[in-house]
PDB file of N, CA and C in Angstrom:
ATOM      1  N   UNK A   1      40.423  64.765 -15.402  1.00  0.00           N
ATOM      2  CA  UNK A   1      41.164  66.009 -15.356  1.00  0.00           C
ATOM      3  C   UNK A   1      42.585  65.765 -15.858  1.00  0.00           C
ATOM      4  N   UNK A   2      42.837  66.326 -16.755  1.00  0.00           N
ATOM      5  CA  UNK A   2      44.328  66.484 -17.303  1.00  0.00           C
ATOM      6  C   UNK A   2      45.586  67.487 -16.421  1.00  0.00           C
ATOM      7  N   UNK A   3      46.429  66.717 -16.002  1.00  0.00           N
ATOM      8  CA  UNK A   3      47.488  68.000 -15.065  1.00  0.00           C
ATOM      9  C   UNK A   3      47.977  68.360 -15.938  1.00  0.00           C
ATOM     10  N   UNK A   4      48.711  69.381 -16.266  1.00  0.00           N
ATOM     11  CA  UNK A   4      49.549  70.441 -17.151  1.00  0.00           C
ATOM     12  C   UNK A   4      50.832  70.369 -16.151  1.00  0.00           C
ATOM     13  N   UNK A   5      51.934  70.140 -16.913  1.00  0.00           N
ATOM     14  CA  UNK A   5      53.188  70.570 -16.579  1.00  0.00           C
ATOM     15  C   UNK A   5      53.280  70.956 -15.792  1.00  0.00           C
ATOM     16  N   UNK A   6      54.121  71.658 -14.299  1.00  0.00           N
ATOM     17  CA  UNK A   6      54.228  72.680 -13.500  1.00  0.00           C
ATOM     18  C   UNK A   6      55.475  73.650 -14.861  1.00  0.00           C
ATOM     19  N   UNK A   7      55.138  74.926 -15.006  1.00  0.00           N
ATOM     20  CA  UNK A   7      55.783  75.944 -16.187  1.00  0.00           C
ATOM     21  C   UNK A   7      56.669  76.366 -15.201  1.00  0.00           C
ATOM     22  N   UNK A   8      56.750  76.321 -13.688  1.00  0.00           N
ATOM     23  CA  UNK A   8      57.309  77.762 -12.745  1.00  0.00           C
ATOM     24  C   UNK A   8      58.800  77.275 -12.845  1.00  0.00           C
ATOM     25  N   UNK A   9      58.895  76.392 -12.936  1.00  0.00           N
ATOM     26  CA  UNK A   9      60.351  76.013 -12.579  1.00  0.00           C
ATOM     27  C   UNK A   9      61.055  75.660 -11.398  1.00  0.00           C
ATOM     28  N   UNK A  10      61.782  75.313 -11.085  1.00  0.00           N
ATOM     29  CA  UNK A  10      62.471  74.855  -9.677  1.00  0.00           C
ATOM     30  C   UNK A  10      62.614  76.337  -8.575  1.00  0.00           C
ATOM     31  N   UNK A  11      63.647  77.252  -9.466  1.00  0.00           N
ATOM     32  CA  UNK A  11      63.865  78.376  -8.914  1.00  0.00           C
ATOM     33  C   UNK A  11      62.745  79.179  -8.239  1.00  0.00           C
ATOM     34  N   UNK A  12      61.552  79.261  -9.079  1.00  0.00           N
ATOM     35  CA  UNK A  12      60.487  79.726  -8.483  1.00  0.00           C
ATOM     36  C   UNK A  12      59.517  79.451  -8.241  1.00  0.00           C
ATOM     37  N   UNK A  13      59.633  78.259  -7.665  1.00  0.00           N
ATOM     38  CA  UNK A  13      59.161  77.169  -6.618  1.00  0.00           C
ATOM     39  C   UNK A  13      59.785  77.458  -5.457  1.00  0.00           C
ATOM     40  N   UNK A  14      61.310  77.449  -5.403  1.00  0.00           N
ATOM     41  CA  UNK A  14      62.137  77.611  -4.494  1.00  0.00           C
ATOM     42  C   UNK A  14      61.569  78.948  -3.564  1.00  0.00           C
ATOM     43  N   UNK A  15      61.512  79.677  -4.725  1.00  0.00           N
ATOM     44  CA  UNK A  15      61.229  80.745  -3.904  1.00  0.00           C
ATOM     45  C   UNK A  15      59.658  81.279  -3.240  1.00  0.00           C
ATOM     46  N   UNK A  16      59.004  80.834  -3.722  1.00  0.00           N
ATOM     47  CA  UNK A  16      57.448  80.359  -3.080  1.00  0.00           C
ATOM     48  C   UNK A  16      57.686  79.622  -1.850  1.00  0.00           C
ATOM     49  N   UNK A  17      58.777  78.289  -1.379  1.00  0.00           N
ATOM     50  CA  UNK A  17      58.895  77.887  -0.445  1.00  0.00           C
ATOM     51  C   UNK A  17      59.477  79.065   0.617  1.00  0.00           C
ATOM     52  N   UNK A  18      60.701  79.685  -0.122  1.00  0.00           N
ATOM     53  CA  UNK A  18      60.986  80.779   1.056  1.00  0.00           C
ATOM     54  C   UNK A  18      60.153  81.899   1.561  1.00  0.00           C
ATOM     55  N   UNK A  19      59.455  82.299   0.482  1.00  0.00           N
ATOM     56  CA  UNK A  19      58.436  83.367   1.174  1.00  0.00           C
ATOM     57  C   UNK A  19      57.556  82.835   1.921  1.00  0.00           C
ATOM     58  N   UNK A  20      56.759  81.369   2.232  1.00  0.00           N
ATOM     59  CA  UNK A  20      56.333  80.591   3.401  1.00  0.00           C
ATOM     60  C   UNK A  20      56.854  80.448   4.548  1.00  0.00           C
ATOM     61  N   UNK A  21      58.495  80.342   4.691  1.00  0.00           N
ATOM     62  CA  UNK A  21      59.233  80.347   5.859  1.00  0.00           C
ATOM     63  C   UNK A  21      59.670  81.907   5.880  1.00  0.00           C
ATOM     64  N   UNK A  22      59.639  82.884   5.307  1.00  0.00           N
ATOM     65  CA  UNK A  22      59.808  84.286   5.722  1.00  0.00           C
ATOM     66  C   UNK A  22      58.467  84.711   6.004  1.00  0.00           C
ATOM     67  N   UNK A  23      57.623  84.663   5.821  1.00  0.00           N
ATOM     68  CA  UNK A  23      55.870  85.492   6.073  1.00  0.00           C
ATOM     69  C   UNK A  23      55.611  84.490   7.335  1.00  0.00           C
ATOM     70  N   UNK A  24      55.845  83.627   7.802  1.00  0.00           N
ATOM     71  CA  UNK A  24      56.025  82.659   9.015  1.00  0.00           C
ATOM     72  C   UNK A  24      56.626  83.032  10.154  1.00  0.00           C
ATOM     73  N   UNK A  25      57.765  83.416   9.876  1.00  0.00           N
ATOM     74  CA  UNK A  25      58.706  83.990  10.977  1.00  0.00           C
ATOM     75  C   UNK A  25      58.177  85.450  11.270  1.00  0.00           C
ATOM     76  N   UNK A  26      57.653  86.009   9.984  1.00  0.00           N
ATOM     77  CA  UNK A  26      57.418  87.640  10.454  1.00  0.00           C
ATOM     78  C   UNK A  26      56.357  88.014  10.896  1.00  0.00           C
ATOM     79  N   UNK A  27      54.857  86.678  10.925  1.00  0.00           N
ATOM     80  CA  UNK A  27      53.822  86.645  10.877  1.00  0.00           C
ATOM     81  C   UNK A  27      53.337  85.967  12.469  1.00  0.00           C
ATOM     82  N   UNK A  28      53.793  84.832  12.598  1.00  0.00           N
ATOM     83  CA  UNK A  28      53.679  84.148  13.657  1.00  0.00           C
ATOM     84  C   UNK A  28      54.295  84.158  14.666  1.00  0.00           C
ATOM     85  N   UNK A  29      53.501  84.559  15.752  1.00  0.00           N
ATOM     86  CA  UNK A  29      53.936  84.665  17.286  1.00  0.00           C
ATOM     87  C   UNK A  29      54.821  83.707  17.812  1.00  0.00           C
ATOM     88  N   UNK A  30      54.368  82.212  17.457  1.00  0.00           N
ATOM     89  CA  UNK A  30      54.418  80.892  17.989  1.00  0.00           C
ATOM     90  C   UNK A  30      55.730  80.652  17.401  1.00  0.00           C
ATOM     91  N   UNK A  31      55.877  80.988  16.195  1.00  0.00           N
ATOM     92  CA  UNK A  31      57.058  80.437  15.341  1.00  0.00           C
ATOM     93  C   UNK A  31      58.245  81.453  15.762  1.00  0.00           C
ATOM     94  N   UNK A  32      57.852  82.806  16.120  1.00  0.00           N
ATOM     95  CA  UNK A  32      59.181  83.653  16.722  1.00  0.00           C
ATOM     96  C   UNK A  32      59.678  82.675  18.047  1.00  0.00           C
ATOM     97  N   UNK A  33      58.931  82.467  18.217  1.00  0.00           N
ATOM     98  CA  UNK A  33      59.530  81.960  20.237  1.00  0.00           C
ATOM     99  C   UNK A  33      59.557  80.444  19.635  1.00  0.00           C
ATOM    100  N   UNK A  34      58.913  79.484  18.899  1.00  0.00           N
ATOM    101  CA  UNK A  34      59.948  78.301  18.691  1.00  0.00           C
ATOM    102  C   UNK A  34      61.210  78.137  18.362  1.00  0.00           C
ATOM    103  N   UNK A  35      61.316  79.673  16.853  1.00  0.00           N
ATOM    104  CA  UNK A  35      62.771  79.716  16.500  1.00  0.00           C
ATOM    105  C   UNK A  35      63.883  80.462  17.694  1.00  0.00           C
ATOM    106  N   UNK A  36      63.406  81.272  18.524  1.00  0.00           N
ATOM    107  CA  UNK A  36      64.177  82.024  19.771  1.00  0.00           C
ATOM    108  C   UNK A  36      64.433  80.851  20.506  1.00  0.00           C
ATOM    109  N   UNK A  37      63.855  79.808  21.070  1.00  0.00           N
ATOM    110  CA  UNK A  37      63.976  79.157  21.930  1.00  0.00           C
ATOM    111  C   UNK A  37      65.013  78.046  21.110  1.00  0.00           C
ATOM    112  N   UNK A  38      64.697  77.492  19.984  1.00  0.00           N
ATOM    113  CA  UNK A  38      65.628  76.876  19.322  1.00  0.00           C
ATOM    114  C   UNK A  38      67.490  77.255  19.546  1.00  0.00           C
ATOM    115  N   UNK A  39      67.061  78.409  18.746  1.00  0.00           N
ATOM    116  CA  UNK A  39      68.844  79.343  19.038  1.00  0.00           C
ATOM    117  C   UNK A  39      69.011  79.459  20.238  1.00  0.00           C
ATOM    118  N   UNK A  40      68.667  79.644  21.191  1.00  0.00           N
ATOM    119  CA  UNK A  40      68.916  79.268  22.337  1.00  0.00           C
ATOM    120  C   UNK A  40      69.206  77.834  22.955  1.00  0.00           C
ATOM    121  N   UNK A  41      68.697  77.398  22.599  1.00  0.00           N
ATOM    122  CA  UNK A  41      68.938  75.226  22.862  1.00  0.00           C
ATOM    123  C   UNK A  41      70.489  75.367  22.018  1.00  0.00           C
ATOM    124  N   UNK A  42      70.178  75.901  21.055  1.00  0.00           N
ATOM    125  CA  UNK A  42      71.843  75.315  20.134  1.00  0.00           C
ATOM    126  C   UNK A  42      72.901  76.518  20.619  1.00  0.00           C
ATOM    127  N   UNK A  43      72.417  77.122  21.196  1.00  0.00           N
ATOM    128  CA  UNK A  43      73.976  77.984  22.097  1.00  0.00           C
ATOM    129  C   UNK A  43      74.580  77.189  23.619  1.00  0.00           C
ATOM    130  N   UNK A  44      73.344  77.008  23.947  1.00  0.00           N
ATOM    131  CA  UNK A  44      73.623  76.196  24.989  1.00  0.00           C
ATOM    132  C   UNK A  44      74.265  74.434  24.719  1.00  0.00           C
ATOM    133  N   UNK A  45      73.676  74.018  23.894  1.00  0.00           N
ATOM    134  CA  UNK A  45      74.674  73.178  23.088  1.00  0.00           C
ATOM    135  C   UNK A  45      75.858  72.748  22.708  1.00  0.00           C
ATOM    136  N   UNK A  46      76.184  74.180  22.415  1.00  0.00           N
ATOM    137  CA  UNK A  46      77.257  74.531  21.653  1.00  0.00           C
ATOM    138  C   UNK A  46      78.338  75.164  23.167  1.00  0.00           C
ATOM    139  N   UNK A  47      78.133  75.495  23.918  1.00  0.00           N
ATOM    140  CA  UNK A  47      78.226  75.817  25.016  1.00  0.00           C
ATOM    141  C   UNK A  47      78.912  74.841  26.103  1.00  0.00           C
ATOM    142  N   UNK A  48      77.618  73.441  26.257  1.00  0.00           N
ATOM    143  CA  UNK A  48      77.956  72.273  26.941  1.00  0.00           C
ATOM    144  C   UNK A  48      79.206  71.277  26.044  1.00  0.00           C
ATOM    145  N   UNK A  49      79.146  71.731  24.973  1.00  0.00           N
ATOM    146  CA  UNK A  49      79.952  71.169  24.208  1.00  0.00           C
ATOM    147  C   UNK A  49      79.603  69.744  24.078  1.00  0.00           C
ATOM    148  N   UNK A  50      78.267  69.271  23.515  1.00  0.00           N
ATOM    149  CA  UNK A  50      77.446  67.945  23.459  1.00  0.00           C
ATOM    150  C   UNK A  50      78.284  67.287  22.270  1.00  0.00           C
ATOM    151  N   UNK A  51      78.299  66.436  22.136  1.00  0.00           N
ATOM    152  CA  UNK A  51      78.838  65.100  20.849  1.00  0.00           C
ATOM    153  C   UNK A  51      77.983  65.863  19.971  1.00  0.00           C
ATOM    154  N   UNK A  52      79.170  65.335  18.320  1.00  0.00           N
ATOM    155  CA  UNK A  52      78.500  66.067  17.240  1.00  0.00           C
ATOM    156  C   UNK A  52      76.882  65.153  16.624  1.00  0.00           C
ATOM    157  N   UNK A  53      76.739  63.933  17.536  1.00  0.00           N
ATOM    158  CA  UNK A  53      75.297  63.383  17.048  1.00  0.00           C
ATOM    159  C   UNK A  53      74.220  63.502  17.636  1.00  0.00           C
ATOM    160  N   UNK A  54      75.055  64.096  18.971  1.00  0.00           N
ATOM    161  CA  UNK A  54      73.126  64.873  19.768  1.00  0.00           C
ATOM    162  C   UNK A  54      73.182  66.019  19.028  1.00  0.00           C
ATOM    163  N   UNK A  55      73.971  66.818  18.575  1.00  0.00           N
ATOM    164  CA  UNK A  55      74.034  67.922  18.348  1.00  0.00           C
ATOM    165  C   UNK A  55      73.197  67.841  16.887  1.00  0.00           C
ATOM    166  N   UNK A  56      73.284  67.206  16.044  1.00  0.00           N
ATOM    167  CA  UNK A  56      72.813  66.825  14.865  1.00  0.00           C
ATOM    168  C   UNK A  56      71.244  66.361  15.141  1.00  0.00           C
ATOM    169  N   UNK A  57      71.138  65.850  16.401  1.00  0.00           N
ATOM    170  CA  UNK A  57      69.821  64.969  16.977  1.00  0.00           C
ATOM    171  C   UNK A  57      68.732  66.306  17.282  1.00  0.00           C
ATOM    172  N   UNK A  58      69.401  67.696  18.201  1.00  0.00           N
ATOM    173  CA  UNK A  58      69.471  68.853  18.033  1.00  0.00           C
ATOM    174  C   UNK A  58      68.611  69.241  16.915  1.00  0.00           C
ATOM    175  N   UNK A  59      69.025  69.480  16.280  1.00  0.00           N
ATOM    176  CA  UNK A  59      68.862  70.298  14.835  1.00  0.00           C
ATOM    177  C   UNK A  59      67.748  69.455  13.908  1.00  0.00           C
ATOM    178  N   UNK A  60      68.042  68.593  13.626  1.00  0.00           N
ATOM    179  CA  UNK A  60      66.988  67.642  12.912  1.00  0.00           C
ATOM    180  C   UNK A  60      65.645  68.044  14.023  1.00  0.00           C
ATOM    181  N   UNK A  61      65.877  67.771  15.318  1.00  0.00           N
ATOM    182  CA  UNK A  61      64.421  68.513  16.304  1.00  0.00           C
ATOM    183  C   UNK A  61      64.061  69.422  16.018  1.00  0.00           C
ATOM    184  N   UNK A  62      64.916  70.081  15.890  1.00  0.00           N
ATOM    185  CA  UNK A  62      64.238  71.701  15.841  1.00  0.00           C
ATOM    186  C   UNK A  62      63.344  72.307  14.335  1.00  0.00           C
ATOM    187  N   UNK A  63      64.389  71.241  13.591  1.00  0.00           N
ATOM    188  CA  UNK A  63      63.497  71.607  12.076  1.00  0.00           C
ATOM    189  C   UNK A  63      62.254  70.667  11.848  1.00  0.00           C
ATOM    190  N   UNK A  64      62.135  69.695  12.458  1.00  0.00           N
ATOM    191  CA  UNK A  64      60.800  68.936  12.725  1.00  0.00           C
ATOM    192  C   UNK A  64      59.683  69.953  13.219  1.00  0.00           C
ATOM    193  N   UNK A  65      60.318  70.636  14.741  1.00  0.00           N
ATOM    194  CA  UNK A  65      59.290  71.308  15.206  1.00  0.00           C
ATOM    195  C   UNK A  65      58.743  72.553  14.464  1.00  0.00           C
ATOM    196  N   UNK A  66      59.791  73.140  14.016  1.00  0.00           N
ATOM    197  CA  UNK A  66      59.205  74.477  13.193  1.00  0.00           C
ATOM    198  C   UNK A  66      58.654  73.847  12.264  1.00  0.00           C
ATOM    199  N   UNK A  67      58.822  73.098  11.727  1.00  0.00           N
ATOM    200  CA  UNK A  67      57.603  72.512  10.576  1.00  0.00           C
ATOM    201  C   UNK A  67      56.593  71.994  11.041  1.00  0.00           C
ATOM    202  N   UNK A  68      55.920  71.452  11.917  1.00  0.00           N
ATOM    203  CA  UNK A  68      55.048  71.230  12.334  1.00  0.00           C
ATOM    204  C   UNK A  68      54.105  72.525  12.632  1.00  0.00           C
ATOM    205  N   UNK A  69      55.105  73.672  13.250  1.00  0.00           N
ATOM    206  CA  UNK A  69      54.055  74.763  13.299  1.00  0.00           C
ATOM    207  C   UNK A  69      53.912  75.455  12.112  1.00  0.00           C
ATOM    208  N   UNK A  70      54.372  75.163  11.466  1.00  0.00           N
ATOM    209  CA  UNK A  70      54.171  75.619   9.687  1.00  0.00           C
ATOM    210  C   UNK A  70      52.754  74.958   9.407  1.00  0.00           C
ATOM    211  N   UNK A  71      52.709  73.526   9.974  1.00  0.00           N
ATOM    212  CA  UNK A  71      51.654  73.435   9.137  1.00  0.00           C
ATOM    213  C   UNK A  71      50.536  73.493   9.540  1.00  0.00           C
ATOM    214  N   UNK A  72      50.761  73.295  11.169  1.00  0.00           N
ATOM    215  CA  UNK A  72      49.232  73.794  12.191  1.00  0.00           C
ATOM    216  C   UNK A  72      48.990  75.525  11.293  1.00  0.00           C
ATOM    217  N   UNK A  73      49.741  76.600  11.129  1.00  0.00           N
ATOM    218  CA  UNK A  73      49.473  77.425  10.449  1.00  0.00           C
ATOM    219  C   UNK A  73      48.734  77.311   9.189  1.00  0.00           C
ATOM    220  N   UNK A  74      49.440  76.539   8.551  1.00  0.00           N
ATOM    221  CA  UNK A  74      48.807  76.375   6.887  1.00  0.00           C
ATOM    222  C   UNK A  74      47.308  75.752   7.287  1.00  0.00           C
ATOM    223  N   UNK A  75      47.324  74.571   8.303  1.00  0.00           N
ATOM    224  CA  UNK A  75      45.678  74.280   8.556  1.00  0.00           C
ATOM    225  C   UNK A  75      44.486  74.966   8.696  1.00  0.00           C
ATOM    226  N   UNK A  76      45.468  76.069   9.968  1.00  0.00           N
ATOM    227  CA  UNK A  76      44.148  77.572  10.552  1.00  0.00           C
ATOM    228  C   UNK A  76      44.257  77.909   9.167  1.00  0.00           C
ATOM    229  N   UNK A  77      44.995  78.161   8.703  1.00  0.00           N
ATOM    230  CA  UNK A  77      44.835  79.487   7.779  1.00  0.00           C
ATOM    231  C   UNK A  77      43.794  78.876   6.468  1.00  0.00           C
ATOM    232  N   UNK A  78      43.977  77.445   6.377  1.00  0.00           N
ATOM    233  CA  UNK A  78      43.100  76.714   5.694  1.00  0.00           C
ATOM    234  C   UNK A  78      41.881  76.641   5.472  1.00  0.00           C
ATOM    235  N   UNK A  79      41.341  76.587   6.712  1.00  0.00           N
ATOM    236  CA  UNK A  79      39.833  76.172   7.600  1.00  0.00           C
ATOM    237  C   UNK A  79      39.452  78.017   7.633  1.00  0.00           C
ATOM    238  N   UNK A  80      40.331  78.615   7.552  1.00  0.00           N
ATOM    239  CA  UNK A  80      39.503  80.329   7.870  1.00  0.00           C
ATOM    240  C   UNK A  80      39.160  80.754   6.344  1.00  0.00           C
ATOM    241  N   UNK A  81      40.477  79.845   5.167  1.00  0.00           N
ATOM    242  CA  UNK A  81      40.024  80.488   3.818  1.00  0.00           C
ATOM    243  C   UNK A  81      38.218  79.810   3.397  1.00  0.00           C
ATOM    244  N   UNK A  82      38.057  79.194   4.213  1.00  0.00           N
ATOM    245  CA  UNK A  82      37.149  78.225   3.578  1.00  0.00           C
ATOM    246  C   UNK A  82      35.659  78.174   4.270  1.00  0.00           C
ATOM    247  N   UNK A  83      35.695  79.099   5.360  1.00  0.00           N
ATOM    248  CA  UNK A  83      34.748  79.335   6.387  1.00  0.00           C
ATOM    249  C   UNK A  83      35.252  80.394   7.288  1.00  0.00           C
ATOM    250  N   UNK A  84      33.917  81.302   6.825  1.00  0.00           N
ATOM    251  CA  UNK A  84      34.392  82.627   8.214  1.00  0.00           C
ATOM    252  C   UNK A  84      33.484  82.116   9.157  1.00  0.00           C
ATOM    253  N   UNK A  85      31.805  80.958   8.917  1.00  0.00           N
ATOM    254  CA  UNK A  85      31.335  80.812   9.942  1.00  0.00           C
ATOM    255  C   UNK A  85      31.716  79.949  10.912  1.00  0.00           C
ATOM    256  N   UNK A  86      31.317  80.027  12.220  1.00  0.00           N
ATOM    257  CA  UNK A  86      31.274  79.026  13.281  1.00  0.00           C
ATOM    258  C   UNK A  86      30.708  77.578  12.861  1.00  0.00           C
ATOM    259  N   UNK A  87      31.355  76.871  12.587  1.00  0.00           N
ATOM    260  CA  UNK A  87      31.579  75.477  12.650  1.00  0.00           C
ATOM    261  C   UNK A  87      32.119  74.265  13.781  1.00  0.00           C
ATOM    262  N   UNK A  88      31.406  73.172  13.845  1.00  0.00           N
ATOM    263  CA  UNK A  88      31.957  72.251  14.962  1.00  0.00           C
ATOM    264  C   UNK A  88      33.118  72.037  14.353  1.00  0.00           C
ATOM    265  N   UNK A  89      32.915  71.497  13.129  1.00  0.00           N
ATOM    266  CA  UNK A  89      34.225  70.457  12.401  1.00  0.00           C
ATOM    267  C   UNK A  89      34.942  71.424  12.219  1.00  0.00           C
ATOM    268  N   UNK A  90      35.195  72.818  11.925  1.00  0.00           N
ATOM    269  CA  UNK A  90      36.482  73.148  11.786  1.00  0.00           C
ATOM    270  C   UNK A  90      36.819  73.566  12.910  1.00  0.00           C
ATOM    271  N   UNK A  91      36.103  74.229  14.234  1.00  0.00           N
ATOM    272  CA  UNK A  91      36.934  74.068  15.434  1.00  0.00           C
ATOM    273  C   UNK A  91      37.557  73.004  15.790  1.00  0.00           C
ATOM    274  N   UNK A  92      37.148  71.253  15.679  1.00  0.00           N
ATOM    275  CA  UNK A  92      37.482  70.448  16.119  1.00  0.00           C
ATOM    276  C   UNK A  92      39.099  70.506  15.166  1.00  0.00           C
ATOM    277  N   UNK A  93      38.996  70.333  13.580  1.00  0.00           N
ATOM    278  CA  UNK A  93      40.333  70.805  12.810  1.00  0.00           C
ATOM    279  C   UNK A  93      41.403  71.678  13.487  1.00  0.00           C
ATOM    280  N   UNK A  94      41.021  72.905  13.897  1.00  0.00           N
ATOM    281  CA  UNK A  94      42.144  73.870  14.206  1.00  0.00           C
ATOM    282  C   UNK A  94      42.296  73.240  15.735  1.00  0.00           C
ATOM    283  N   UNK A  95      41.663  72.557  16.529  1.00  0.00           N
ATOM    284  CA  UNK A  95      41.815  71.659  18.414  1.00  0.00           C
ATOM    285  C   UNK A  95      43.215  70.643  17.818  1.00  0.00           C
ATOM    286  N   UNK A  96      42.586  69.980  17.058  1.00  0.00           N
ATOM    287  CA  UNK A  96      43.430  69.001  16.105  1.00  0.00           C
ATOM    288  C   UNK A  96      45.211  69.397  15.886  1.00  0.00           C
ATOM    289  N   UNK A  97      45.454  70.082  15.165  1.00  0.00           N
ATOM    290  CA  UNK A  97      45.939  70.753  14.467  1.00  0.00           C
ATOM    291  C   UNK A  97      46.869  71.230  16.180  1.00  0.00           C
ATOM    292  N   UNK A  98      46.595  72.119  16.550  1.00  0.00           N
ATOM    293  CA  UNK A  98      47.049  72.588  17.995  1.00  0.00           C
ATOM    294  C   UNK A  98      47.430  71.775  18.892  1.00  0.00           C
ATOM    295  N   UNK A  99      46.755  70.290  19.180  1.00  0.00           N
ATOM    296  CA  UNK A  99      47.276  69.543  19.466  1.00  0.00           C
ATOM    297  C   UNK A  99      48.315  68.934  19.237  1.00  0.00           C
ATOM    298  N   UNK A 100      48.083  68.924  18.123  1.00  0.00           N
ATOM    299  CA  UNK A 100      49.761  67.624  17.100  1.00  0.00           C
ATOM    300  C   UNK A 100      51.343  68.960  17.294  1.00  0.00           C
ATOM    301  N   UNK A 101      50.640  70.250  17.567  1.00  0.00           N
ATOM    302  CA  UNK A 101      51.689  71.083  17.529  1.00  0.00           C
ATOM    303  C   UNK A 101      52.110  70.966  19.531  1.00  0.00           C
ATOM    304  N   UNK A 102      50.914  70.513  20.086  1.00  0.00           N
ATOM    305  CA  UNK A 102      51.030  70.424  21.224  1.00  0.00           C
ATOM    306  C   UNK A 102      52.317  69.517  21.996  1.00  0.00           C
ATOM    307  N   UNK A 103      51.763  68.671  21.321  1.00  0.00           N
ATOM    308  CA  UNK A 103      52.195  66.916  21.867  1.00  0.00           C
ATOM    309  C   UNK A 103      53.982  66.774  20.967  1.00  0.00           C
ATOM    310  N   UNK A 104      53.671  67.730  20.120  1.00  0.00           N
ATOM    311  CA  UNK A 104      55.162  68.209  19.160  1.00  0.00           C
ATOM    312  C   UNK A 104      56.022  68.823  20.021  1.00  0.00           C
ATOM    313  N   UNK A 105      55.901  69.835  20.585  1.00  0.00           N
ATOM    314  CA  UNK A 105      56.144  70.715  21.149  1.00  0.00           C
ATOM    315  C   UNK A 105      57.158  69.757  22.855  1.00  0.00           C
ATOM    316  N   UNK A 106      55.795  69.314  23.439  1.00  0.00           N
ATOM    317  CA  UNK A 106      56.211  68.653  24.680  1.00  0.00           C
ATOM    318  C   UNK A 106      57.469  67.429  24.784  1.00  0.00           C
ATOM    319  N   UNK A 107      57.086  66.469  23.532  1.00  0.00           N
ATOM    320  CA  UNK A 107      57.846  65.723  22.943  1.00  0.00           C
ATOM    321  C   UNK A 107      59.585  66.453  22.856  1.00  0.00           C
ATOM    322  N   UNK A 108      59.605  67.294  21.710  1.00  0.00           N
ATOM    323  CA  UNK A 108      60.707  67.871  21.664  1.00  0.00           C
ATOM    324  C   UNK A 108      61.526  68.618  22.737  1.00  0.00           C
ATOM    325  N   UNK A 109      60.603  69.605  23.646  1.00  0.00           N
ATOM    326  CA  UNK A 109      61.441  69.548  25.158  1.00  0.00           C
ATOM    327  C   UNK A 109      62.149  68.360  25.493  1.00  0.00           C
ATOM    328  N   UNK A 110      61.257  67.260  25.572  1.00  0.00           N
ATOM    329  CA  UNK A 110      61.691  66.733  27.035  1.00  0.00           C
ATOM    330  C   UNK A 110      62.950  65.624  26.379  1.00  0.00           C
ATOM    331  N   UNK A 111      63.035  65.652  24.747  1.00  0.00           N
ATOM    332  CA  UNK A 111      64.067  65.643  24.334  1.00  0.00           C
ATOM    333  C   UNK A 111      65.130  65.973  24.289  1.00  0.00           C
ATOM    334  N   UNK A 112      65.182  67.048  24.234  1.00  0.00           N
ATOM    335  CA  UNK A 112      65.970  68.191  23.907  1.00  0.00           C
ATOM    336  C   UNK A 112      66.555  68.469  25.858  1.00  0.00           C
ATOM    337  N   UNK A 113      66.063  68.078  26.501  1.00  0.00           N
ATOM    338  CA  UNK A 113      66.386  68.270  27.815  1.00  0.00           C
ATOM    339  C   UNK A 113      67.470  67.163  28.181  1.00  0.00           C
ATOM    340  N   UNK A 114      66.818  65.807  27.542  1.00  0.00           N
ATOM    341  CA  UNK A 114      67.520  64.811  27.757  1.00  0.00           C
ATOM    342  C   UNK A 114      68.524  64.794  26.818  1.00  0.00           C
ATOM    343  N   UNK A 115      69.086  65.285  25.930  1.00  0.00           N
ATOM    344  CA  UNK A 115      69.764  65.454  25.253  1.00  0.00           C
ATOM    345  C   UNK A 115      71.026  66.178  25.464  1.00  0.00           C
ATOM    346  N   UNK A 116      70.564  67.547  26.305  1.00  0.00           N
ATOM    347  CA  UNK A 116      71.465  68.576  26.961  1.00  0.00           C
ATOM    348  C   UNK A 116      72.220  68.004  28.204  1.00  0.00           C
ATOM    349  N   UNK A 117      71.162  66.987  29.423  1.00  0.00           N
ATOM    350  CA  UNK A 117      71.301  66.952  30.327  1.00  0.00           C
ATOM    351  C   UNK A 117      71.886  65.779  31.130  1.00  0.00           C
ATOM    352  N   UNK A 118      71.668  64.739  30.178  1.00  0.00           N
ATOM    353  CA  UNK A 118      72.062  63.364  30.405  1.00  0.00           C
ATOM    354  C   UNK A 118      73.260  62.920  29.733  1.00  0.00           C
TER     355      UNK A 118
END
């Protein structure tokens, strides 16, 4: 197979990436209340008045975590383009997938706690 050039260009590439993080935020339940809960961690932050390298420690978390549920999204949404039937292996995929957003998720609290609190 021969690849061809990408023709789109940077710019609209760029902007293919943003309409993924805008149809995300406007689309997903999970991703409203990660990003709510986020802005909330960084007011309170900003608030306790934490050193500027938790605060940075902060932020680098938070954009880890919303990407992670970006891509548990891109997975479901993966496994549904590709099968409307009932399958083991792609339930076990989207268990998968929910998990890593799981163990993401728990991780980054108890970070983010120790971060605020200690």
């Amino acid at each position: 197979m021969v690849y061809q050039k990408d023709s789109q260009g940077w710019l609209k590439t760029f902007r293919h990436a943003v309409d993924g993080c805008l149809w995300a935020f406007r689309t997903q339940k999970n991703f409203k209340i990660h990003f709510a809960v986020s802005f909330l961690v960084l007011i309170l932050a900003w608030w306790l008045n934490i050193e500027p390298a938790k605060f940075l420690i902060l932020i680098l978390a938070i954009i880890f975590g919303l990407t992670i549920e970006m891509a548990n999204t891109a997975f479901e949404k993966t496994i549904d383009l590709v099968t409307e039937e009932y399958h083991l292996d792609a339930k076990i995929a989207k268990d998968v997938a929910a998990g890593m957003m799981l163990l993401t998720a728990i991780g980054l609290a108890i970070l983010g706690l120790l971060i605020l609190f200690l």
